[in-house]
Structure formats: C-alpha cells, structure tokens
N, C-alpha and C. Protein backbone atom coordinates (compact mmCIF):
# COMPACT_ATOMS: atom_id res chain seq x y z
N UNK A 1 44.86 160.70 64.16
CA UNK A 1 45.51 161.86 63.56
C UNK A 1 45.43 161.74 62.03
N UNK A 2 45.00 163.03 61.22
CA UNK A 2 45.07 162.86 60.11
C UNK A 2 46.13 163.48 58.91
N UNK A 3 46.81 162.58 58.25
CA UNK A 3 48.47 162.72 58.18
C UNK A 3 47.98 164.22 56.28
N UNK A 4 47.97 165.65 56.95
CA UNK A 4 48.07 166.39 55.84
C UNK A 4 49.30 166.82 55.18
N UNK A 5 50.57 166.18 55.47
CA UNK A 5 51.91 166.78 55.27
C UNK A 5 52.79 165.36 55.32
N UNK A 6 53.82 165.73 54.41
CA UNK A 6 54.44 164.73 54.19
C UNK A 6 55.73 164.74 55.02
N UNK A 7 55.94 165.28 55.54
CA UNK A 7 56.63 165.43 57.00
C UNK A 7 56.11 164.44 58.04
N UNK A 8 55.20 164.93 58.10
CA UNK A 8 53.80 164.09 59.19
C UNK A 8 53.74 162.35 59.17
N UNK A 9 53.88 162.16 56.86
CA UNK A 9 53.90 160.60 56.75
C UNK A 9 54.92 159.86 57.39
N UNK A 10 56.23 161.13 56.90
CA UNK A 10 57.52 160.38 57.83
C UNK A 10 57.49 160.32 58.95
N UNK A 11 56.81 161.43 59.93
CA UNK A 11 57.35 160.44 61.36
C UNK A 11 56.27 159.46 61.66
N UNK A 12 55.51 159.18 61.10
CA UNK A 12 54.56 158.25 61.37
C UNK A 12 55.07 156.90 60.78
N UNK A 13 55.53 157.02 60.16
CA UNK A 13 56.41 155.49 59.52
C UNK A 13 57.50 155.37 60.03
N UNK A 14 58.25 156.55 60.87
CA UNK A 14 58.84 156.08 61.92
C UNK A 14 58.56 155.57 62.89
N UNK A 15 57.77 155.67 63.71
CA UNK A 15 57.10 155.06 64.93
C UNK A 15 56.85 153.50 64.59
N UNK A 16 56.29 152.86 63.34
CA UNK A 16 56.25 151.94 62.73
C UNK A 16 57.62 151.11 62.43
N UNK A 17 57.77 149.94 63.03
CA UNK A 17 58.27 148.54 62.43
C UNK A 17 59.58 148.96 60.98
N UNK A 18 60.41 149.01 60.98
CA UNK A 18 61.27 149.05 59.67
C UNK A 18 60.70 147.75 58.82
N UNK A 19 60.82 148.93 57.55
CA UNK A 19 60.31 147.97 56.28
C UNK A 19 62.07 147.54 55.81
N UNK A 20 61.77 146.02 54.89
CA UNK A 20 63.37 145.51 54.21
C UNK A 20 62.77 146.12 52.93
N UNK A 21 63.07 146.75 52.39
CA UNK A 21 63.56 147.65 51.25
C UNK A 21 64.65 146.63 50.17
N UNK A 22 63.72 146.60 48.73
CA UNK A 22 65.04 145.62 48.04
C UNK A 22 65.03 146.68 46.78
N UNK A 23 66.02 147.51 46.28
CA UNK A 23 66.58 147.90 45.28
C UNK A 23 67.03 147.23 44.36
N UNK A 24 66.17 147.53 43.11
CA UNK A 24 66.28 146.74 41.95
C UNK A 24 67.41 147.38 40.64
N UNK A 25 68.77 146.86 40.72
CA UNK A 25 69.17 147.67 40.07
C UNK A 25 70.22 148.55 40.59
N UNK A 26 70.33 149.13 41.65
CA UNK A 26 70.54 149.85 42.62
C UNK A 26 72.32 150.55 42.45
N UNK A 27 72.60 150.70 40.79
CA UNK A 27 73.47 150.94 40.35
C UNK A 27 74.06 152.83 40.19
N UNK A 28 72.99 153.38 40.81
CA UNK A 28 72.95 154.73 40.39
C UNK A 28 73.03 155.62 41.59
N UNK A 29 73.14 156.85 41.64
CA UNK A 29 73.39 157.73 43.18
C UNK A 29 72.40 158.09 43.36
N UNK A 30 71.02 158.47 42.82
CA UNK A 30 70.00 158.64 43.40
C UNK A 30 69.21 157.60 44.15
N UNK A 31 69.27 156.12 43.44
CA UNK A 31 68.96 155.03 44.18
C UNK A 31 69.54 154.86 45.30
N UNK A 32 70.77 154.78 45.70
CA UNK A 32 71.46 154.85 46.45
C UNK A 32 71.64 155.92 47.95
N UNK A 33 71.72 156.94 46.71
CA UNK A 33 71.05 158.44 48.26
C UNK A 33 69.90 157.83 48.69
N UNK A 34 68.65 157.60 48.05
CA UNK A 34 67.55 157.77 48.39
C UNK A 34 67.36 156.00 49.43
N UNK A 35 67.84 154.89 49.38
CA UNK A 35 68.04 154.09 49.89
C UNK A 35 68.48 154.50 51.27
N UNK A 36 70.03 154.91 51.08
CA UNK A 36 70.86 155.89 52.37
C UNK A 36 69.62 156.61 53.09
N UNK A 37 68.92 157.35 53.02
CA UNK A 37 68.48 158.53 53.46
C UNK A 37 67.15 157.72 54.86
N UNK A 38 66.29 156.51 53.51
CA UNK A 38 65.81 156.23 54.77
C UNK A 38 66.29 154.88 55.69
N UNK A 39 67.33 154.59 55.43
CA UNK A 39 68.09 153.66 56.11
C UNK A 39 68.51 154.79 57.27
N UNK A 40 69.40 155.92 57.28
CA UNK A 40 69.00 156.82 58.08
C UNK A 40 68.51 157.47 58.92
N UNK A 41 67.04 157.65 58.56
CA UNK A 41 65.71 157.63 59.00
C UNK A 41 65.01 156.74 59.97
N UNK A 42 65.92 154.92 59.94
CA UNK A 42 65.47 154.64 60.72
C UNK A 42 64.03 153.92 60.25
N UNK A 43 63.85 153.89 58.94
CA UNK A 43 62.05 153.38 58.45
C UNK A 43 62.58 151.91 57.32
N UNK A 44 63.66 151.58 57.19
CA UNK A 44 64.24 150.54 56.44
C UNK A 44 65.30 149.90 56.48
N UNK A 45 65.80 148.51 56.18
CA UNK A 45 66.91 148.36 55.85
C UNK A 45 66.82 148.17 54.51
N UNK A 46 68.37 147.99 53.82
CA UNK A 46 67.94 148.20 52.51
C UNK A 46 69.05 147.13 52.11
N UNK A 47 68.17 146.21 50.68
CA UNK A 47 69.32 145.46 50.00
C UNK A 47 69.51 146.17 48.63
N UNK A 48 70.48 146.10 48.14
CA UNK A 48 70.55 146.68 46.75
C UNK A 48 71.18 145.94 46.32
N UNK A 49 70.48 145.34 44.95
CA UNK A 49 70.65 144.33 44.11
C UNK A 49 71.48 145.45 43.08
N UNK A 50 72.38 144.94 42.47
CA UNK A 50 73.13 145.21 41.30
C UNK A 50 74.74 145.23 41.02
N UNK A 51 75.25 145.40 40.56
CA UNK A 51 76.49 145.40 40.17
C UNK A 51 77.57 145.89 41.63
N UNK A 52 78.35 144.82 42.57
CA UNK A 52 78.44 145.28 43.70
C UNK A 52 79.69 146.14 43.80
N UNK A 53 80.39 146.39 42.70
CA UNK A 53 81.77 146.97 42.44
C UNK A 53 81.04 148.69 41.75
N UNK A 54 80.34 148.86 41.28
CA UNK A 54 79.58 149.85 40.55
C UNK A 54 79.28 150.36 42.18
N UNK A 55 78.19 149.97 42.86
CA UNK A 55 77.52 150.30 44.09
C UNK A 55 78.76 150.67 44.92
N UNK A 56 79.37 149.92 45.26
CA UNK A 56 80.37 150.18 46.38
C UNK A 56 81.30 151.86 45.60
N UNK A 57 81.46 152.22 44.13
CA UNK A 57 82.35 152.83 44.02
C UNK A 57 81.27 154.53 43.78
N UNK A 58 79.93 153.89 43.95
CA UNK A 58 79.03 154.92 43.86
C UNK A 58 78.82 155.62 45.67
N UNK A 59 79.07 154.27 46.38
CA UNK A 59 78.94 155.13 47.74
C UNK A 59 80.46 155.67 48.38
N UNK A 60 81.51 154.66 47.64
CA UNK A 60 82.47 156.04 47.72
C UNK A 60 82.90 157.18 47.68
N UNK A 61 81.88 157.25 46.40
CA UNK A 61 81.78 158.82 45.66
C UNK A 61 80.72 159.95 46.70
N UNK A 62 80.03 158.83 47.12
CA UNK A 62 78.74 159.95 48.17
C UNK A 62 79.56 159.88 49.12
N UNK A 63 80.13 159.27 49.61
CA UNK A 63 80.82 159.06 51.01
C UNK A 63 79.84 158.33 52.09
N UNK A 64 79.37 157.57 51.33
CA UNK A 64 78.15 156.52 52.04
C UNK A 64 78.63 155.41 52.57
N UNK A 65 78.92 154.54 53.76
CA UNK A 65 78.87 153.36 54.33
C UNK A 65 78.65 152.27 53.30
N UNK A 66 78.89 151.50 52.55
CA UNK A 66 78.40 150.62 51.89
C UNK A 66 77.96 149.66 52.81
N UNK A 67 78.22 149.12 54.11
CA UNK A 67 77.99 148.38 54.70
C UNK A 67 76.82 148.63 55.46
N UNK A 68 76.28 149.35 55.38
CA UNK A 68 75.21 149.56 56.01
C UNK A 68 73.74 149.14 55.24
N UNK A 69 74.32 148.72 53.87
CA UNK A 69 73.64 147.95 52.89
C UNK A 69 73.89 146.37 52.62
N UNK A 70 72.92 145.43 52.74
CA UNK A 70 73.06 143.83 52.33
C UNK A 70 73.39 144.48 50.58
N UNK A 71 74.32 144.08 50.23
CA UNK A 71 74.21 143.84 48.51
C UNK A 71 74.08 142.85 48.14
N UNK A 72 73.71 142.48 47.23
CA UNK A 72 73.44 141.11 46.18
C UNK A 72 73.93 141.32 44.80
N UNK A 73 74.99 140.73 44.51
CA UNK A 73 75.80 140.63 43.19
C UNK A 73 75.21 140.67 42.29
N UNK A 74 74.21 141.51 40.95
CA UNK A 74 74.03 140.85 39.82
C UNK A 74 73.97 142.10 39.11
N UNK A 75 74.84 141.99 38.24
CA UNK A 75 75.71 142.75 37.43
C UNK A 75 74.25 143.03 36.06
N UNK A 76 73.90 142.04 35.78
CA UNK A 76 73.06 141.97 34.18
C UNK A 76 71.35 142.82 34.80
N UNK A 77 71.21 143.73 34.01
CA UNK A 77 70.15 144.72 34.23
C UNK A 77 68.77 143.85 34.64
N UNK A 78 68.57 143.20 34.06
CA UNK A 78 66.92 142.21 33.75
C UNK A 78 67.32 141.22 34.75
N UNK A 79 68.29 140.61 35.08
CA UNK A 79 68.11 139.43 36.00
C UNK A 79 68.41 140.05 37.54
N UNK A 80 68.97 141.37 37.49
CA UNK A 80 68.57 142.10 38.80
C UNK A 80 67.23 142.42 39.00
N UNK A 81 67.07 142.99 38.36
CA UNK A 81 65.22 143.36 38.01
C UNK A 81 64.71 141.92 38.77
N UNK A 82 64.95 140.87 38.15
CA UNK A 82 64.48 139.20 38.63
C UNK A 82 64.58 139.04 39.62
N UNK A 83 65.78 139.41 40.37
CA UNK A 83 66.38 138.93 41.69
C UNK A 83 65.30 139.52 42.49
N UNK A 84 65.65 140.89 42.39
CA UNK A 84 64.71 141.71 43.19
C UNK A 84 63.47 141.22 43.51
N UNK A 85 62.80 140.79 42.32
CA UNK A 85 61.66 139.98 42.79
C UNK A 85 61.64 139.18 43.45
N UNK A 86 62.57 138.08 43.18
CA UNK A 86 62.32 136.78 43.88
C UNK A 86 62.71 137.20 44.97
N UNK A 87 63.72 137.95 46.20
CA UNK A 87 63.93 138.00 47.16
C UNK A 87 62.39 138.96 47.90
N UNK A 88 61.80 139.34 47.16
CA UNK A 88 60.35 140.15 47.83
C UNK A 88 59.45 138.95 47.92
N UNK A 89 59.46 137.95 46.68
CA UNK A 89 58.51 136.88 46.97
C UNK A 89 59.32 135.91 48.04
N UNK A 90 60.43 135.44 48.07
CA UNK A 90 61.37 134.83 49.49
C UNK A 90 60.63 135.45 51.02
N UNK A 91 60.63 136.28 51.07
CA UNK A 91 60.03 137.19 52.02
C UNK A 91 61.28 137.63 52.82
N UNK A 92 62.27 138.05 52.11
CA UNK A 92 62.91 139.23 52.34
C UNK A 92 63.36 139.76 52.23
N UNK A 93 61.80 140.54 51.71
CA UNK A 93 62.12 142.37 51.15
C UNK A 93 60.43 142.77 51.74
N UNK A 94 59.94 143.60 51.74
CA UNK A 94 58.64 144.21 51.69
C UNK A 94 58.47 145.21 50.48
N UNK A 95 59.07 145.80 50.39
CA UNK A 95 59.33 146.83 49.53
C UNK A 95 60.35 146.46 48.84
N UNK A 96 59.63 147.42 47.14
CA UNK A 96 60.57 146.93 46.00
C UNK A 96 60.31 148.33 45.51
N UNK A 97 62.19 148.60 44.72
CA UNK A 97 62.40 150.12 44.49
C UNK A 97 62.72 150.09 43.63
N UNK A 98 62.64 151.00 42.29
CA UNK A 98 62.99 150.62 40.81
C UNK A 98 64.42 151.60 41.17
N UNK A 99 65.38 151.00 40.65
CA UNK A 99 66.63 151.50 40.61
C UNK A 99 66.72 152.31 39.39
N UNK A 100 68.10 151.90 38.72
CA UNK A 100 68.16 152.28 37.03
C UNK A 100 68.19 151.64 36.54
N UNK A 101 67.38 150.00 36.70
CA UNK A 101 66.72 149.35 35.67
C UNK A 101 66.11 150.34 34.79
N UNK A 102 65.82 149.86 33.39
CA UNK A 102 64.94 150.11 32.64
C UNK A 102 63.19 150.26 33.08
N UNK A 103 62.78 151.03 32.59
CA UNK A 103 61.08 150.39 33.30
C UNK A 103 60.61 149.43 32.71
N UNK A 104 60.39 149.19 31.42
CA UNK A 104 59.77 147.98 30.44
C UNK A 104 60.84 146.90 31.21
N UNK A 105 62.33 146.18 31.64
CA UNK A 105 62.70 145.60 32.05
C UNK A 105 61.72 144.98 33.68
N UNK A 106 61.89 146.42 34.46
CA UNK A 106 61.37 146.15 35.81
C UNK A 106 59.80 145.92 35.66
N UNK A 107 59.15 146.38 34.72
CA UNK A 107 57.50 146.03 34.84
C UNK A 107 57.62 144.28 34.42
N UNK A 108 58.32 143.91 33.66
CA UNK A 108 58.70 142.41 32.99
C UNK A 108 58.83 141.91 34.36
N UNK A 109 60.01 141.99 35.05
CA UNK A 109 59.82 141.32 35.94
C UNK A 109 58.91 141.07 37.24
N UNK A 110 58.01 142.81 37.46
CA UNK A 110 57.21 142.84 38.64
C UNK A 110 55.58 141.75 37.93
N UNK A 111 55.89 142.01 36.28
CA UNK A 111 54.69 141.10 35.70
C UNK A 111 54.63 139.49 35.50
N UNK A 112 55.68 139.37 35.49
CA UNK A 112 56.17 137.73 35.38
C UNK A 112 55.10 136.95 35.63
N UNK A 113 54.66 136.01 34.58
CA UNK A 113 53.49 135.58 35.14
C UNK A 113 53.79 134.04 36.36
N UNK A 114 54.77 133.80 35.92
CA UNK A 114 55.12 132.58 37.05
C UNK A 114 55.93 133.46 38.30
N UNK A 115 56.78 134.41 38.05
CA UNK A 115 57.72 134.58 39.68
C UNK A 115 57.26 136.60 39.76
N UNK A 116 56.86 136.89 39.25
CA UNK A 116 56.35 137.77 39.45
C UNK A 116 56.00 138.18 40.84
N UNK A 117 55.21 139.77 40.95
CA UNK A 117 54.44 139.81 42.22
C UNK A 117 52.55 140.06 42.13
N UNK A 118 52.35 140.23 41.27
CA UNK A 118 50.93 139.87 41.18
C UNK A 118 49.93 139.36 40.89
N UNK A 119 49.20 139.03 41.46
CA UNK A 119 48.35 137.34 41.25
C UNK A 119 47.58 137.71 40.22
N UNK A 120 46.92 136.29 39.68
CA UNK A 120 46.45 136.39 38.20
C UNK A 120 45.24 137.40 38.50
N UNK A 121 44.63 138.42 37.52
CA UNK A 121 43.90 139.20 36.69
C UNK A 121 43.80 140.99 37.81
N UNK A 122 44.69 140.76 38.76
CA UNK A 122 44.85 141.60 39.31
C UNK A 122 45.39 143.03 38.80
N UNK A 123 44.74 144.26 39.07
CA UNK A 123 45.03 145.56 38.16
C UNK A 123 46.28 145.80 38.73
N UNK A 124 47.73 146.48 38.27
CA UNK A 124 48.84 147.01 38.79
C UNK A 124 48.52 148.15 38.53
N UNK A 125 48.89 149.16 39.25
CA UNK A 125 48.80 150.54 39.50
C UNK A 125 49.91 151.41 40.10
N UNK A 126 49.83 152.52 40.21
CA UNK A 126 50.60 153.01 41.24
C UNK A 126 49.96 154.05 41.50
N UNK A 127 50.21 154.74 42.79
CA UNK A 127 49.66 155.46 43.86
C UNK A 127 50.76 156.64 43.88
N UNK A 128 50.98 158.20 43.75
CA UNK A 128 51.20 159.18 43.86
C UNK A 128 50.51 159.96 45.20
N UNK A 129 51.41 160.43 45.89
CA UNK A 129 51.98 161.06 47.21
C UNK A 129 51.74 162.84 47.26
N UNK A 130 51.52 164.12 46.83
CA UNK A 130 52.02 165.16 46.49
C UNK A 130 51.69 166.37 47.73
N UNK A 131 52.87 166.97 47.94
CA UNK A 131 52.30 168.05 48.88
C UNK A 131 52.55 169.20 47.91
N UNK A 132 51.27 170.37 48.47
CA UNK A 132 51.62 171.72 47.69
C UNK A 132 51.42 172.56 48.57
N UNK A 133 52.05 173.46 49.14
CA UNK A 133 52.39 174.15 50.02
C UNK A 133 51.03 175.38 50.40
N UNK A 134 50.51 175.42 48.79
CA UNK A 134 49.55 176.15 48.88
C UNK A 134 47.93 175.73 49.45
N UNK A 135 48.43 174.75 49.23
CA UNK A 135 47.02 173.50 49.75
C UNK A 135 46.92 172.80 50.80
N UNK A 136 45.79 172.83 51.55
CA UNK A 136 45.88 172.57 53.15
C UNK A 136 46.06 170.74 53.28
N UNK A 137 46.04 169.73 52.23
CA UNK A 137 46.12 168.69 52.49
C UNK A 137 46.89 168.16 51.29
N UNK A 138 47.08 166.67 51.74
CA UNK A 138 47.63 166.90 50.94
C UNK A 138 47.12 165.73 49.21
N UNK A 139 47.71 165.64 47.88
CA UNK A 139 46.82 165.33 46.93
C UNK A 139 47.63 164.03 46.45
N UNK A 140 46.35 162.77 46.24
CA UNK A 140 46.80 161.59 45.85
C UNK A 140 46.79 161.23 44.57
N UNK A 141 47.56 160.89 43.38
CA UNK A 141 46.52 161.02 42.30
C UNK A 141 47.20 159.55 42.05
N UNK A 142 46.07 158.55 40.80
CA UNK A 142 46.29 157.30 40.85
C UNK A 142 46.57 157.39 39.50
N UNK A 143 47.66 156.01 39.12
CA UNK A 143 47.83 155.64 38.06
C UNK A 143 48.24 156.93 36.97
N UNK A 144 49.19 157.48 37.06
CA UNK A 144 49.86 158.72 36.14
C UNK A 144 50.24 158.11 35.32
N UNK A 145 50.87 156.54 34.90
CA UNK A 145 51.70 156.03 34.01
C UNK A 145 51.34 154.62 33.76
N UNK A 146 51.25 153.76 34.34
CA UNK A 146 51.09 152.66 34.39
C UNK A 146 49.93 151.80 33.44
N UNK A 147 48.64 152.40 33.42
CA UNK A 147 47.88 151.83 32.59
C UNK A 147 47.34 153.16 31.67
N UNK A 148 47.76 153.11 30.26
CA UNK A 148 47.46 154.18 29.25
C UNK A 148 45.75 154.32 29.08
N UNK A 149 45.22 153.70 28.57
CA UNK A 149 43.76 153.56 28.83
C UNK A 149 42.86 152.46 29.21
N UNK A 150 42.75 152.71 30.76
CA UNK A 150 42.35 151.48 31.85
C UNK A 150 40.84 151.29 31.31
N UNK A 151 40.40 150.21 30.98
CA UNK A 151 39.13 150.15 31.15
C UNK A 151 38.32 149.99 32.57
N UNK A 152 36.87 150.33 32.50
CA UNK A 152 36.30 150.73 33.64
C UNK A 152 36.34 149.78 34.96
N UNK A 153 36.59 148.16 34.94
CA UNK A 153 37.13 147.31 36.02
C UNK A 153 38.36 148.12 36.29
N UNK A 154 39.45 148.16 35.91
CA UNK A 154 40.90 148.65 35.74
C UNK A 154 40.60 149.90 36.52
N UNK A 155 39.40 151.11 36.50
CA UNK A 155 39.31 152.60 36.61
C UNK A 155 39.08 151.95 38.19
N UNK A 156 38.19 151.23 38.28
CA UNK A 156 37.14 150.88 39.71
C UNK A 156 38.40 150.36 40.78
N UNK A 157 39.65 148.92 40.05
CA UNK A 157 40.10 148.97 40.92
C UNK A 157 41.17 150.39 41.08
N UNK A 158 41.85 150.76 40.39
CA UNK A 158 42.27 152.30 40.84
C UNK A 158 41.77 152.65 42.14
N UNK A 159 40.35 153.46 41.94
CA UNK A 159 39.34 154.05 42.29
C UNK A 159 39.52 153.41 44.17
N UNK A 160 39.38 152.15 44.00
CA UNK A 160 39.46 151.70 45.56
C UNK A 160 41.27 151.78 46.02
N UNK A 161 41.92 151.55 45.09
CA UNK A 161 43.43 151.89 45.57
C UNK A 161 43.49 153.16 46.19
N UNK A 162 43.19 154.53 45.73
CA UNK A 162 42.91 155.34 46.05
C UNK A 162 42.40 155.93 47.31
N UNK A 163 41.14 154.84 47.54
CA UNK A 163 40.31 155.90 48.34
C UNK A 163 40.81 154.29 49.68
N UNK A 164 41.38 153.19 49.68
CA UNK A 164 42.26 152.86 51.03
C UNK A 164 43.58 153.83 51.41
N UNK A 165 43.78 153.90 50.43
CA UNK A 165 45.18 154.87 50.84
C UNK A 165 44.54 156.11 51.40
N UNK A 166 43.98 156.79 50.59
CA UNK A 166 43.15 158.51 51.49
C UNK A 166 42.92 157.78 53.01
N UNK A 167 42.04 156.92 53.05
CA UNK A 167 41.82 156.54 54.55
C UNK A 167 43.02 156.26 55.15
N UNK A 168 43.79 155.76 54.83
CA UNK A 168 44.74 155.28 55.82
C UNK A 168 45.73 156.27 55.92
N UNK A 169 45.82 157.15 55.37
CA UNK A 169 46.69 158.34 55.50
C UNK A 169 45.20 159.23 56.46
C-alpha cells in the first residue's frame, strides 16, 4: 500500500510496535498535547523530561493524566536537552522530541560530540511530512532549516534521506 495521506501514515504506525517517545524539555502545552495525543493514539509511550512541578501543573491545566507519562525531573533547560539524550542513547527512548528547549541548546546536545546521537562525520538533517489537499500525494521536502548551505556530500546525503523515506512511505 502506498501511504498518500497523512491519515493513512497514522494508521499505519498504528498497526506497528509503540515507539518510547522522550520529550526534551517537555515544559510547555503543545509538547505536552502533542505527547498526550499520540500516547492516545496508541503509537507511543512518552517520557517527558523537564521541570516535573511545571509539567504536572501544565496537564492540570489541559486536564491531562500526568500519569500516563514517565517524567524525569530536570528543571535546568540544557541539561534536560542532555538527559533526553542520554536516555535515547540508554535505549530508552526511540524517539526524541524538541520540547521548549531552545534549538541552539537541543542541536548542542543532539551534536555532542562524546554523548550525543550522531556518529562522527555523519550529515544531520531533517525530513518534512506535508499534505495539501489539493495534491494527490503527498510532499517531502528535506532539510528546511538545519544545514544553511550544505555542501554537495551534505546535498547527496539529504538526497538519499529523502528518497528512503519516499520509499518507505
């Protein structure tokens, strides 16, 4: 089946294994909804690293379960950012979610050259998702932010980030 709708991605990652989901930061209500939603869903569990008195008084406010979340205490912006990592390199998390860390904070820590997550000379990227209602499939586009001007190794690995993901969707 070939997944043209992002409807389609979700139930297909339902049928699939729950991912552990680690929230970096995880101090804010959109992190939090959006954590909630696919904990929900049924496609994650979720830890949310950050300030656990902040979190707990943020899912009060949604009227969210806090318990339905592992939290991990760490109050200081950058050493959540840290945590987060090290519990993805621990191996357990699969997934790592930028909260309301800072980004220059969370790229510091996803770059770390000792506890980091990516091995030496490896390109970081990111991969964009988009449906348009007007368009029969749907559009991937690579690297919107992440590398300002990639040189052509940097473009190539993109280029294959890209075109595994098209296939596998």
């Amino acid at each position: 089946m070939s997944v043209t709708k992002l409807d389609q991605l979700v139930e297909l990652v339902k049928s699939k294994p729950k991912k552990r989901l680690i929230a970096a930061f995880a101090n804010d209500e959109h992190t939090i909804e959006a954590a909630n939603e696919a904990v929900d869903l049924g496609i994650v569990d979720a830890t949310l690293v950050g300030d656990e008195s902040r979190i707990q008084e943020v899912c009060n406010h949604l009227k969210i379960d806090c318990k339905k979340f592992k939290i991990v205490q760490e109050a200081d912006e950058m050493k959540a950012a840290s945590k987060a990592v090290a519990l993805i390199n621990e191996g357990q998390g699969d997934v790592l979610m930028k909260g309301l860390v800072s980004t220059d904070k969370y790229m510091r820590a996803i770059l770390h050259k000792e506890n980091g997550l990516c091995p030496p000379k490896a390109v970081l990227t990111h991969i964009a998702v988009f449906e348009n209602p007007a368009y029969h499939k749907l559009i991937i586009a690579g690297d919107c932010a992440i590398l300002p001007k990639p040189d052509l190794k940097q473009k190539e690995a993109i280029l294959n980030y890209l075109v595994q993901t098209s296939k596998a969707l």
